[in-house]
Structure formats: C-alpha cells, structure tokens
N, C-alpha and C. Protein backbone atom coordinates (compact mmCIF):
# COMPACT_ATOMS: atom_id res chain seq x y z
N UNK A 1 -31.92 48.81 -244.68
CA UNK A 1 -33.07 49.61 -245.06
C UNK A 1 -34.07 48.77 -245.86
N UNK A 2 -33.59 48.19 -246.98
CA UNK A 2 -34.46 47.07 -247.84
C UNK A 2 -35.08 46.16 -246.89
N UNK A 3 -34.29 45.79 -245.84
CA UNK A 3 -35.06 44.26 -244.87
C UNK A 3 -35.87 45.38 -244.27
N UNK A 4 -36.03 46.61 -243.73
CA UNK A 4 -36.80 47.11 -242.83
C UNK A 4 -38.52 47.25 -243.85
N UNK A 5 -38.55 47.95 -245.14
CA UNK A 5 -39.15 47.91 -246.04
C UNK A 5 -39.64 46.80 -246.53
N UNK A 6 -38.94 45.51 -246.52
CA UNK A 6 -39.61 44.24 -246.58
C UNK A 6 -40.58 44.11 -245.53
N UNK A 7 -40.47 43.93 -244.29
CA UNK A 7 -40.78 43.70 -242.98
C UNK A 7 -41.83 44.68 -242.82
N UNK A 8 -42.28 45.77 -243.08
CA UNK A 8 -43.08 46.74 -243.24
C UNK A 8 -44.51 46.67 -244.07
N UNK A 9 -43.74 45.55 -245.22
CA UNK A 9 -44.80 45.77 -246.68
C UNK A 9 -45.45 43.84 -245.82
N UNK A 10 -44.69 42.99 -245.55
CA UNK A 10 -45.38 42.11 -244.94
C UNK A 10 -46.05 42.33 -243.93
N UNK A 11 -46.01 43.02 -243.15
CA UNK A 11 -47.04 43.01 -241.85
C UNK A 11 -48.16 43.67 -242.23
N UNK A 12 -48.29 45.17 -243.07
CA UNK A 12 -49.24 45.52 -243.37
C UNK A 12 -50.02 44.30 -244.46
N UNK A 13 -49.67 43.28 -245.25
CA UNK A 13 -50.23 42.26 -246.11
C UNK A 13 -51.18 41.54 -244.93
N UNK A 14 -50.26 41.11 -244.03
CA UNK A 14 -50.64 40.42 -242.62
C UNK A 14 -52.36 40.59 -242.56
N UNK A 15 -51.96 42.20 -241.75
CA UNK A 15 -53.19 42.70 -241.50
C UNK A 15 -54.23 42.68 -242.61
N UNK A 16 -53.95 43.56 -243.77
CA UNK A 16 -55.23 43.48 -244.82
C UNK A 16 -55.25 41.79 -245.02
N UNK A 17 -54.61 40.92 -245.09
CA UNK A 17 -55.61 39.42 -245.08
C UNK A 17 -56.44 39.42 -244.24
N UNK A 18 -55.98 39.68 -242.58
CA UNK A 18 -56.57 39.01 -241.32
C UNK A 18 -57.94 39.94 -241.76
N UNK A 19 -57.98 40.88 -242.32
CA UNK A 19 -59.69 41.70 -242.07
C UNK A 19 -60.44 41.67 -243.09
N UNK A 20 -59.93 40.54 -244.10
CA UNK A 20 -61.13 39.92 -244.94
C UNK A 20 -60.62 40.71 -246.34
N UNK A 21 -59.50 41.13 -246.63
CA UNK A 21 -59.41 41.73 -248.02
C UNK A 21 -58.88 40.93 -248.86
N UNK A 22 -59.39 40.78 -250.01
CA UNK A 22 -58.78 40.21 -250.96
C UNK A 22 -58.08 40.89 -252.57
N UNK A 23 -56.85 40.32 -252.71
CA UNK A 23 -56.56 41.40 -253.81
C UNK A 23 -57.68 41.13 -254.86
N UNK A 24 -57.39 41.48 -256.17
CA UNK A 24 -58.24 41.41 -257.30
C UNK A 24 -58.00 39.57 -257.82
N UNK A 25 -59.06 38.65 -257.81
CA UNK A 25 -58.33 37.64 -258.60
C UNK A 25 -59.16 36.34 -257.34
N UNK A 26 -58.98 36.79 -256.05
CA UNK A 26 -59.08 35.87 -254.72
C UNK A 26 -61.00 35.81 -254.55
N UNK A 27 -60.90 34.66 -254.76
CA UNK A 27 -62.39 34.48 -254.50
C UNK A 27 -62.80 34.57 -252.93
N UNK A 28 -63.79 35.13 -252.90
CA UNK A 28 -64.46 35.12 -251.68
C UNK A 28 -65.71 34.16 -251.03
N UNK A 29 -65.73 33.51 -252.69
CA UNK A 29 -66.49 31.92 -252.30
C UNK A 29 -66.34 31.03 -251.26
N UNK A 30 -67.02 30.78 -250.34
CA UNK A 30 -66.03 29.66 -249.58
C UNK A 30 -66.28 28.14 -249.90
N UNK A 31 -65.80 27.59 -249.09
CA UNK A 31 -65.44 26.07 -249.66
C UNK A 31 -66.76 25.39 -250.26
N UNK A 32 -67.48 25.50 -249.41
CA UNK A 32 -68.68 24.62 -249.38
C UNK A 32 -69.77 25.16 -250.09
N UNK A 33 -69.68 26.52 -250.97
CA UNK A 33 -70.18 27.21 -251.80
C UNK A 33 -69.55 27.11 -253.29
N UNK A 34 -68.37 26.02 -253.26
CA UNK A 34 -67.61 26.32 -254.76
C UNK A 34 -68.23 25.24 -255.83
N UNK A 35 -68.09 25.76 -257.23
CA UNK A 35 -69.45 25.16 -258.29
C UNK A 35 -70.92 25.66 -258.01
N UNK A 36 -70.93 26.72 -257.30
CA UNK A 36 -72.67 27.23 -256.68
C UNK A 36 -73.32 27.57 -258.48
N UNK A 37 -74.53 27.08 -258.38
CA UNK A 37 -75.17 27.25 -259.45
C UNK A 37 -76.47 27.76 -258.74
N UNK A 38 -76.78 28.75 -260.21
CA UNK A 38 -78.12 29.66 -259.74
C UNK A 38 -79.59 28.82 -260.43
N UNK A 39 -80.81 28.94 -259.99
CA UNK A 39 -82.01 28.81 -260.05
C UNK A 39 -82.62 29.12 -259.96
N UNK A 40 -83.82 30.10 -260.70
CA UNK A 40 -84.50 30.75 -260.66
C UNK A 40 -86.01 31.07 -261.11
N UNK A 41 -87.28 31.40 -259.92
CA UNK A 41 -88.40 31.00 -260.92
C UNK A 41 -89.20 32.58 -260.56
N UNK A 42 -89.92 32.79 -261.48
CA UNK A 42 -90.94 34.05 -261.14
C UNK A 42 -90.40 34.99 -262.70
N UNK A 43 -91.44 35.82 -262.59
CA UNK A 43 -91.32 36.94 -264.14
C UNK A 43 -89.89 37.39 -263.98
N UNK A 44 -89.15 37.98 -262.95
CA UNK A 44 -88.23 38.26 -263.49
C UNK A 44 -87.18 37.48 -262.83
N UNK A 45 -87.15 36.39 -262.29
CA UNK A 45 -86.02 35.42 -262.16
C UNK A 45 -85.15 35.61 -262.73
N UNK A 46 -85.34 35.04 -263.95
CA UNK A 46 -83.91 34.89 -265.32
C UNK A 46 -83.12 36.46 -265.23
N UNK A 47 -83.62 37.36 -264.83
CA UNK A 47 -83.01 38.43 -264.97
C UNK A 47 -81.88 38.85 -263.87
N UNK A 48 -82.78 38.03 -262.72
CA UNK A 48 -81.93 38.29 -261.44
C UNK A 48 -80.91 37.47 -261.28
N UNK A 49 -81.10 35.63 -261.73
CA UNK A 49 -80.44 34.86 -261.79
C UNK A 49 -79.12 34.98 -262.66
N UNK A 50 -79.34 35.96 -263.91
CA UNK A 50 -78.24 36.43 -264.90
C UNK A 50 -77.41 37.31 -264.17
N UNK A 51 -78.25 38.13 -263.25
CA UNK A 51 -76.61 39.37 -262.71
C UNK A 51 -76.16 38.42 -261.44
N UNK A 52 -77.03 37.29 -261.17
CA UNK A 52 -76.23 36.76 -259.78
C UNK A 52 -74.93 36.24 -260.13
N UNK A 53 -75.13 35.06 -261.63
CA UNK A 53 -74.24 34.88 -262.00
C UNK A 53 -73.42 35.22 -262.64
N UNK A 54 -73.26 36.76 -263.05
CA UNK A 54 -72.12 37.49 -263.73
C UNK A 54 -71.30 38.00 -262.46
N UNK A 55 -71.93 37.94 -261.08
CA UNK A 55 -71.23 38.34 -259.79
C UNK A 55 -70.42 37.35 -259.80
N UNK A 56 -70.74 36.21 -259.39
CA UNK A 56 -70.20 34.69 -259.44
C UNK A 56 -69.08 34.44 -260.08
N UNK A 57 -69.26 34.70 -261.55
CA UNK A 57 -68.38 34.68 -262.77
C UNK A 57 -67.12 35.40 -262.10
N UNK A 58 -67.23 36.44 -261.98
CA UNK A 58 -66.13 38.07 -261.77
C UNK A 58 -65.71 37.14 -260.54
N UNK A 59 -65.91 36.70 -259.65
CA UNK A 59 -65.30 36.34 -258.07
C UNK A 59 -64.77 34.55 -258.35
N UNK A 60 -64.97 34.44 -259.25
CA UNK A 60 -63.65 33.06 -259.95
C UNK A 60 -65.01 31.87 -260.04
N UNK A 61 -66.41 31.78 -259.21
CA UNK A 61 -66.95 30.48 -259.49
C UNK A 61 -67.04 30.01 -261.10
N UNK A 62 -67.49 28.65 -260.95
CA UNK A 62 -67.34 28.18 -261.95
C UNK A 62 -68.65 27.01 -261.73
N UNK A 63 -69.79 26.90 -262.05
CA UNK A 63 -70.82 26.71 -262.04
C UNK A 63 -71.03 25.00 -262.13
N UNK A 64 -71.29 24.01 -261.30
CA UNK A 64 -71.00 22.51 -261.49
C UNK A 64 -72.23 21.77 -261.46
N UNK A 65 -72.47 20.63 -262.27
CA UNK A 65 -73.64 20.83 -261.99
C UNK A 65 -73.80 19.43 -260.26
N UNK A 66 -72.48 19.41 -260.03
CA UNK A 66 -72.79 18.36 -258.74
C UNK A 66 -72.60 19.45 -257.72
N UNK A 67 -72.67 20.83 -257.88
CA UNK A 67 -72.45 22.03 -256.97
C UNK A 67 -73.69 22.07 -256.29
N UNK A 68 -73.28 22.99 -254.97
CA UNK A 68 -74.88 23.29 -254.28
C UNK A 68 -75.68 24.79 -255.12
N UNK A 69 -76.83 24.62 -254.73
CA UNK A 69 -77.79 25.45 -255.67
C UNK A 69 -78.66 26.42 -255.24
N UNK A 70 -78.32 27.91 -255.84
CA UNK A 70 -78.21 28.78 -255.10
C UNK A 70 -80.09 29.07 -255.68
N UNK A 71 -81.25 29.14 -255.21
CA UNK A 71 -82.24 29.17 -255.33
C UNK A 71 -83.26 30.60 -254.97
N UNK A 72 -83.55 30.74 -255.90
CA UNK A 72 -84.62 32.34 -256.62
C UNK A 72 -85.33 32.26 -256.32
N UNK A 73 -86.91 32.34 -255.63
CA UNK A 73 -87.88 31.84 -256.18
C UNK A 73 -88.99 32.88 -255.92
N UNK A 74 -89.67 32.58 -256.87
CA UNK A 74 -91.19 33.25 -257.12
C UNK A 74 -90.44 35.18 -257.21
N UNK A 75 -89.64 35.67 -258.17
CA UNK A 75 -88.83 36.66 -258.07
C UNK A 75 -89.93 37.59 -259.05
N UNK A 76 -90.28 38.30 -258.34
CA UNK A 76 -91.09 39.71 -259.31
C UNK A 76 -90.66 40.97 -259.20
N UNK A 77 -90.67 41.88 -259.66
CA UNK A 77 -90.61 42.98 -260.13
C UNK A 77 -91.98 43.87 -260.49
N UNK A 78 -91.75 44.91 -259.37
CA UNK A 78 -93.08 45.67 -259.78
C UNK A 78 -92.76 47.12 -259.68
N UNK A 79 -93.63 47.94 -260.17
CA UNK A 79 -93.03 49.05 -260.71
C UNK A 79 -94.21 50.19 -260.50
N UNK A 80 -94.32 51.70 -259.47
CA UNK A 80 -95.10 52.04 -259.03
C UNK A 80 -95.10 53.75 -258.92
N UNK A 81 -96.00 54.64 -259.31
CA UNK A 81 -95.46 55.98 -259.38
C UNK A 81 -95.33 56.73 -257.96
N UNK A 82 -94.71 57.37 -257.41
CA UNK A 82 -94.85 57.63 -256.18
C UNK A 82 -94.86 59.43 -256.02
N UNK A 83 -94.49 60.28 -257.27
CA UNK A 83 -94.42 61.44 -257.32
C UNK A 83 -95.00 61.95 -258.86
N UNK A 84 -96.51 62.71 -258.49
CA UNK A 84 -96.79 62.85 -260.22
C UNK A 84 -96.85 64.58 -260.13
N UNK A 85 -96.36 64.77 -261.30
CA UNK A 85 -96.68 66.71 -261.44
C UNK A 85 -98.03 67.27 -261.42
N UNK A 86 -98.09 67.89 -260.38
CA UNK A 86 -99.23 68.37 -259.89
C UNK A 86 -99.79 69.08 -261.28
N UNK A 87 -99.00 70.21 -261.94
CA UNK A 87 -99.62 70.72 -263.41
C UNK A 87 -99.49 70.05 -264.85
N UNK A 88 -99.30 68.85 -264.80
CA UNK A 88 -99.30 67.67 -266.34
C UNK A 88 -100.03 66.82 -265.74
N UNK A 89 -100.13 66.18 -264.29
CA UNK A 89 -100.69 64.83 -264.01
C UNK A 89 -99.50 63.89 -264.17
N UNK A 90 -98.67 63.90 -264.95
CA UNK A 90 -97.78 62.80 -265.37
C UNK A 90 -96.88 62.10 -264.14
N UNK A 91 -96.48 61.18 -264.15
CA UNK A 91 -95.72 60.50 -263.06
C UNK A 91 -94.11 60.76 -263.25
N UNK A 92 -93.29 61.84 -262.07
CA UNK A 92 -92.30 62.21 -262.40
C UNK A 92 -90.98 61.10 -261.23
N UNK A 93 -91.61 60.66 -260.60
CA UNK A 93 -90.57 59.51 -259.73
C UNK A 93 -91.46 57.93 -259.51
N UNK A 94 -90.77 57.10 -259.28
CA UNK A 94 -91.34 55.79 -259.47
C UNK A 94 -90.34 54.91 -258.71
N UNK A 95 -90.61 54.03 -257.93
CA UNK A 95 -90.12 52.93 -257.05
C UNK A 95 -90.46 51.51 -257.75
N UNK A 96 -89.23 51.16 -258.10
CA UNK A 96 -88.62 49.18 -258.63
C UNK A 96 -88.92 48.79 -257.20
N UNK A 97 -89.71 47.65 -256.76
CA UNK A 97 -89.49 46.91 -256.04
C UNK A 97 -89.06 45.44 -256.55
N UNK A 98 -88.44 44.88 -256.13
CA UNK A 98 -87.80 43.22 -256.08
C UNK A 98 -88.27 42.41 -255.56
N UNK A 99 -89.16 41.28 -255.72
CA UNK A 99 -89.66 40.70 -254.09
C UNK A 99 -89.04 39.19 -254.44
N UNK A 100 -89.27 38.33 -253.74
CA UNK A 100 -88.70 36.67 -253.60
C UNK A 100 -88.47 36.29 -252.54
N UNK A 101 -87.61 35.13 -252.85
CA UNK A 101 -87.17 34.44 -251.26
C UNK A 101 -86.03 33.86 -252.12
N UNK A 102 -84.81 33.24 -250.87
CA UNK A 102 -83.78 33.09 -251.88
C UNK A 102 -83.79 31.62 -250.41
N UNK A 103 -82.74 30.44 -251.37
CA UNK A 103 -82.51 29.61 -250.04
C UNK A 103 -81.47 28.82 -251.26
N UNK A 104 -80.79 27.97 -250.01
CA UNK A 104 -79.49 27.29 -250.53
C UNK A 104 -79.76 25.83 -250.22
N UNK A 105 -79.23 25.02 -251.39
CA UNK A 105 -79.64 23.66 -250.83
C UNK A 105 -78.10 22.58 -252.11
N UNK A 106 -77.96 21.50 -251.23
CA UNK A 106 -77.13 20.45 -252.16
C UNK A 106 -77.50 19.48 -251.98
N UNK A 107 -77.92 18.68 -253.08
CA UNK A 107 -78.49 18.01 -252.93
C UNK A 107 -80.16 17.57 -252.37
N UNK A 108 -80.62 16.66 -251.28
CA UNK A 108 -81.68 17.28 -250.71
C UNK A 108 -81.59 18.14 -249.56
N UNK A 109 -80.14 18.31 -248.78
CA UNK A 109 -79.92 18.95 -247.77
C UNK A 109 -80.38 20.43 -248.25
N UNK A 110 -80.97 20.99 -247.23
CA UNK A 110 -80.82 23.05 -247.42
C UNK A 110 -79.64 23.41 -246.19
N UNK A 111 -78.64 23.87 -247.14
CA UNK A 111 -78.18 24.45 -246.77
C UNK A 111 -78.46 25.81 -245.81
N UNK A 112 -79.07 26.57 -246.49
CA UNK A 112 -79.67 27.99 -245.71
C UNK A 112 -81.12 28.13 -245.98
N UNK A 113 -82.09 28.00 -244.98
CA UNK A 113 -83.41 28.35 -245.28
C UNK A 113 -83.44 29.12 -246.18
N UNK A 114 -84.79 29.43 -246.77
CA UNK A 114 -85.43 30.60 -247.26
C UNK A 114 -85.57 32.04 -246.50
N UNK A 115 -84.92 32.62 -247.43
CA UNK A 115 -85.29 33.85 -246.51
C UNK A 115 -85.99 34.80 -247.68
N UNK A 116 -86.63 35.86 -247.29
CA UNK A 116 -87.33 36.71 -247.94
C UNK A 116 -86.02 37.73 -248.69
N UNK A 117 -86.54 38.53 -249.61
CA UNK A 117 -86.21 39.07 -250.65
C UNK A 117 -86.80 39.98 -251.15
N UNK A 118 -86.09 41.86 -250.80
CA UNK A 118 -86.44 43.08 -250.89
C UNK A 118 -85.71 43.86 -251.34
N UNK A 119 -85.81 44.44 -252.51
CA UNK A 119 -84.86 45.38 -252.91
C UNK A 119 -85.72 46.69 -253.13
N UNK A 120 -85.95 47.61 -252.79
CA UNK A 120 -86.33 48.62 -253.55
C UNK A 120 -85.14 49.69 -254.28
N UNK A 121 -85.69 50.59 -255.31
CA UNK A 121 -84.95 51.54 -255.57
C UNK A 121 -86.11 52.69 -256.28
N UNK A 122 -85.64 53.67 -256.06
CA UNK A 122 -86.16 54.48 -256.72
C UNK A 122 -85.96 55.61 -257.79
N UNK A 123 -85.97 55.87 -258.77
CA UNK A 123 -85.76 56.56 -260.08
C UNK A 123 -86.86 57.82 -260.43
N UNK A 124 -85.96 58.79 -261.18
CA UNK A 124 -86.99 60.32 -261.70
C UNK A 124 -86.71 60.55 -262.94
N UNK A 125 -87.27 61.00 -263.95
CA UNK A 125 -86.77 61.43 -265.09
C UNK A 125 -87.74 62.45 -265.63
N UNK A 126 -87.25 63.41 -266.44
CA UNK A 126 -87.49 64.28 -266.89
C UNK A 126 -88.79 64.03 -268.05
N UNK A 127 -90.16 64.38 -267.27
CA UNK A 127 -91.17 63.78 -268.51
C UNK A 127 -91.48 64.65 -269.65
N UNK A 128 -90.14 65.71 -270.01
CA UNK A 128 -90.63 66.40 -271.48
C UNK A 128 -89.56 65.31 -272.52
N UNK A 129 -89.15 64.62 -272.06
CA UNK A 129 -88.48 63.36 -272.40
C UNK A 129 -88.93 61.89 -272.77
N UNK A 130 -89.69 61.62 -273.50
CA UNK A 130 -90.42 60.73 -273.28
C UNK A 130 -89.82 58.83 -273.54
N UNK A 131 -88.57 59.40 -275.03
CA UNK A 131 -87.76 58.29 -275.16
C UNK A 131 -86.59 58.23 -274.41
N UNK A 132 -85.87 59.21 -273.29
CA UNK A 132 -85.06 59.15 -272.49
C UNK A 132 -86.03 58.43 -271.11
N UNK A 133 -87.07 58.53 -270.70
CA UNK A 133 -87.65 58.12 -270.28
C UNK A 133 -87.72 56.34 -269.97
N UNK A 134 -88.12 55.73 -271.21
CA UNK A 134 -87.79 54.33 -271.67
C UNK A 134 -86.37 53.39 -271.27
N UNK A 135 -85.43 55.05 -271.83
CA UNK A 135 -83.96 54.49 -271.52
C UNK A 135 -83.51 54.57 -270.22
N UNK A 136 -83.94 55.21 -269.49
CA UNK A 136 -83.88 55.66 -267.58
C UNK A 136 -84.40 54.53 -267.44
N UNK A 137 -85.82 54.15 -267.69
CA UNK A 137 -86.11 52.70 -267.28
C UNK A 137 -85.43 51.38 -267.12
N UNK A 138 -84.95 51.04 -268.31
CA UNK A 138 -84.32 50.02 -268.71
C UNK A 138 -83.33 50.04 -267.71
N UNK A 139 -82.28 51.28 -267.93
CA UNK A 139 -81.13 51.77 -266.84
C UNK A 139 -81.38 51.32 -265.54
N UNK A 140 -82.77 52.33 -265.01
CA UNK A 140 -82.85 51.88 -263.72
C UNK A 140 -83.16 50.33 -263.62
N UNK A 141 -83.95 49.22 -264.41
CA UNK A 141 -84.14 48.07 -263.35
C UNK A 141 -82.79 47.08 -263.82
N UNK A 142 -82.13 47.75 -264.79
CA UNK A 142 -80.59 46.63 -264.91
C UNK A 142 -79.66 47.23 -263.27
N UNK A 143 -79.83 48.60 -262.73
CA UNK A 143 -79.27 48.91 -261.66
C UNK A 143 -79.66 48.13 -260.26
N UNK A 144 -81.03 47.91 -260.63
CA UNK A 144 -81.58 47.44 -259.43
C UNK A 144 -81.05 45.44 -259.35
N UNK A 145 -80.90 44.94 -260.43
CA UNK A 145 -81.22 43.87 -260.24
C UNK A 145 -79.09 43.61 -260.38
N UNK A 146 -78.83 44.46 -260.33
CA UNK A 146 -77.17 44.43 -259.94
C UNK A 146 -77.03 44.57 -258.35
N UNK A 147 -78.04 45.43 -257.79
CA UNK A 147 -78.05 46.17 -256.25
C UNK A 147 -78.54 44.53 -255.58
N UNK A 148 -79.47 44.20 -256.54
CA UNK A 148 -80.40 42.31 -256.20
C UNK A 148 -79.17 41.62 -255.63
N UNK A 149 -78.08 41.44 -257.05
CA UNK A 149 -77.52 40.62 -257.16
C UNK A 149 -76.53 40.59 -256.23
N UNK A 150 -76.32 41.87 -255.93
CA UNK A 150 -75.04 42.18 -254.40
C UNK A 150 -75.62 41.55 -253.05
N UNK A 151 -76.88 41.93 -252.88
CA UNK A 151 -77.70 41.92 -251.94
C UNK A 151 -77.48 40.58 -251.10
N UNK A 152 -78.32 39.52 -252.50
CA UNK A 152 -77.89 37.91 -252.64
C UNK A 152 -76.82 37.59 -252.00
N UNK A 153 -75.77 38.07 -253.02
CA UNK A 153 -74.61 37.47 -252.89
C UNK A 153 -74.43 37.55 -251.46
N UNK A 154 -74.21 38.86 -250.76
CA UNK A 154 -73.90 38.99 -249.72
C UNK A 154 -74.31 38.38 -248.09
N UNK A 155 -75.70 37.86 -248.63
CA UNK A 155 -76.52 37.15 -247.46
C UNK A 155 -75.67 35.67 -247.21
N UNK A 156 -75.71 35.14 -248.99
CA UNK A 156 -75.49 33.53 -249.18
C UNK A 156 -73.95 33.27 -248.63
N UNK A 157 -73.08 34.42 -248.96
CA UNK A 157 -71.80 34.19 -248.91
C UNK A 157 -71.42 34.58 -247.30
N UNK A 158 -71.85 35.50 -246.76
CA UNK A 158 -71.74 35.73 -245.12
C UNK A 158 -72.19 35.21 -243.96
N UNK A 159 -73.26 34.04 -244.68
CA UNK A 159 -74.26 33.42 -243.97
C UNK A 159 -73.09 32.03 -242.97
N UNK A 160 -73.25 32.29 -241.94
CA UNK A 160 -72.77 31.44 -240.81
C UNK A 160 -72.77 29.86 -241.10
N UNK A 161 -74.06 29.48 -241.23
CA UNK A 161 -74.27 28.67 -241.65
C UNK A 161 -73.30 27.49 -242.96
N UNK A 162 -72.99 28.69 -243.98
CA UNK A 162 -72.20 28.61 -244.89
C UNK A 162 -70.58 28.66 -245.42
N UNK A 163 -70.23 29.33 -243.75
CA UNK A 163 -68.50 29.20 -244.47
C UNK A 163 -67.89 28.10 -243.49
C-alpha cells in the first residue's frame, strides 16, 4: 500500500514539473537571465524599476553587476479623469496609465529588442472623502506599478529568445 502511495505522489510531482510549476523557493529565472539587473530612466522609472526588483528578489535573483540588464526606459506615468459627477463637477473615476519600452541587453549584445510598454488601470473613490482620496491614490499607483512589474517580468522571462 505505502509503495502504491509512493508511486502515486511521484507521478503526480512528474506531471506538475513537466507543466511549468514550481514549488515555493524554485526560481523561474532562466539561465541566461541569472544576476539580471534592472535600469531605469523616465519620472517614474525608479518606481517601476523598485517593484521589478522586489519581483526578482522573491523568485531567488541576485543582482550582478557582470549580469545582463534588464532596461526601463523613458517610463511615465500619467494620470486622467474619465468619470466626473454630473451634480459636484468633481472627478469620481480616473485611469493610471504606464507608458515605456522595456529591452534586454549583456553587455553590447541585446538580448530582446525593445518593446513597448502599457499598463493601464483604473480607480474610483468616494469624493466626500477627500484624505481617503490621497490614500486610494497612493494605493492605486503602488498597485499598478506591481501589475507593471508582473507584466515585465512576464514578457522578459517567457520571451523565446531568452530561455
């Protein structure tokens, strides 16, 4: 009964490897991505470049500086009302956009062209609120530039080119 239960708990392991799962701990970095360091230029770069690399951090990299270099650029943040109350005037929903281009390079080689860079999200808050307001803000663009940082990750790390 124990060998059948062994034999059971390995094949199902089998499978969840073969389809890309990793327990908690297993980086999903691949080879030629390990030491990836971030770079980042535009108003809100540093912001985006900070949640890329707290992704990084959590998935085991370890940042080198003879690593290839994971590149931000020209990264803005703009911020726009899209729903105002017809009886205050006031602006009750608003759209974060993200814009940039992201590209991979080691050395002088590029690794992965440039590609463009879009995040939107959109947020509402209650305008008899005016300092919850502030704090929804803040909330929403640390959400967005986490949604950035997945986004990233997910292009650089799935990219053909790259594993």
């Amino acid at each position: 009964m124990q060998r059948r239960q062994f034999l059971i708990a390995l094949g199902s392991l089998s499978l969840l490897g073969g389809c890309g799962f990793h327990l908690p701990g297993g980086s999903t970095i691949p080879v030629r991505l390990r030491g990836l360091r971030v770079e980042a230029s535009g108003p809100a770069g540093g912001q985006l470049a900070q949640a890329v690399e707290r992704a990084l951090e959590r998935d085991g990299n370890v940042a080198r500086a003879d690593g290839p270099v994971l590149r931000l650029d020209n990264i803005s943040l703009n911020q726009r009302a899209i729903s105002i109350s017809p009886s205050t005037g006031a602006a009750l929903e608003f759209l974060n956009t993200l814009r940039g281009s992201v590209w991979v390079q080691r050395g002088k080689k590029i690794l992965l062209p440039a590609e463009p860079l879009l995040v939107e999200q959109s947020f509402t808050y209650n305008s008899g609120s005016p300092l919850a307001t502030n704090e929804q803000q803040i909330e929403s663009q640390q959400q967005l530039f986490a949604e950035a940082a997945r986004v990233v990750l997910r292009r650089v790390l799935l990219a053909p080119a790259l594993r």
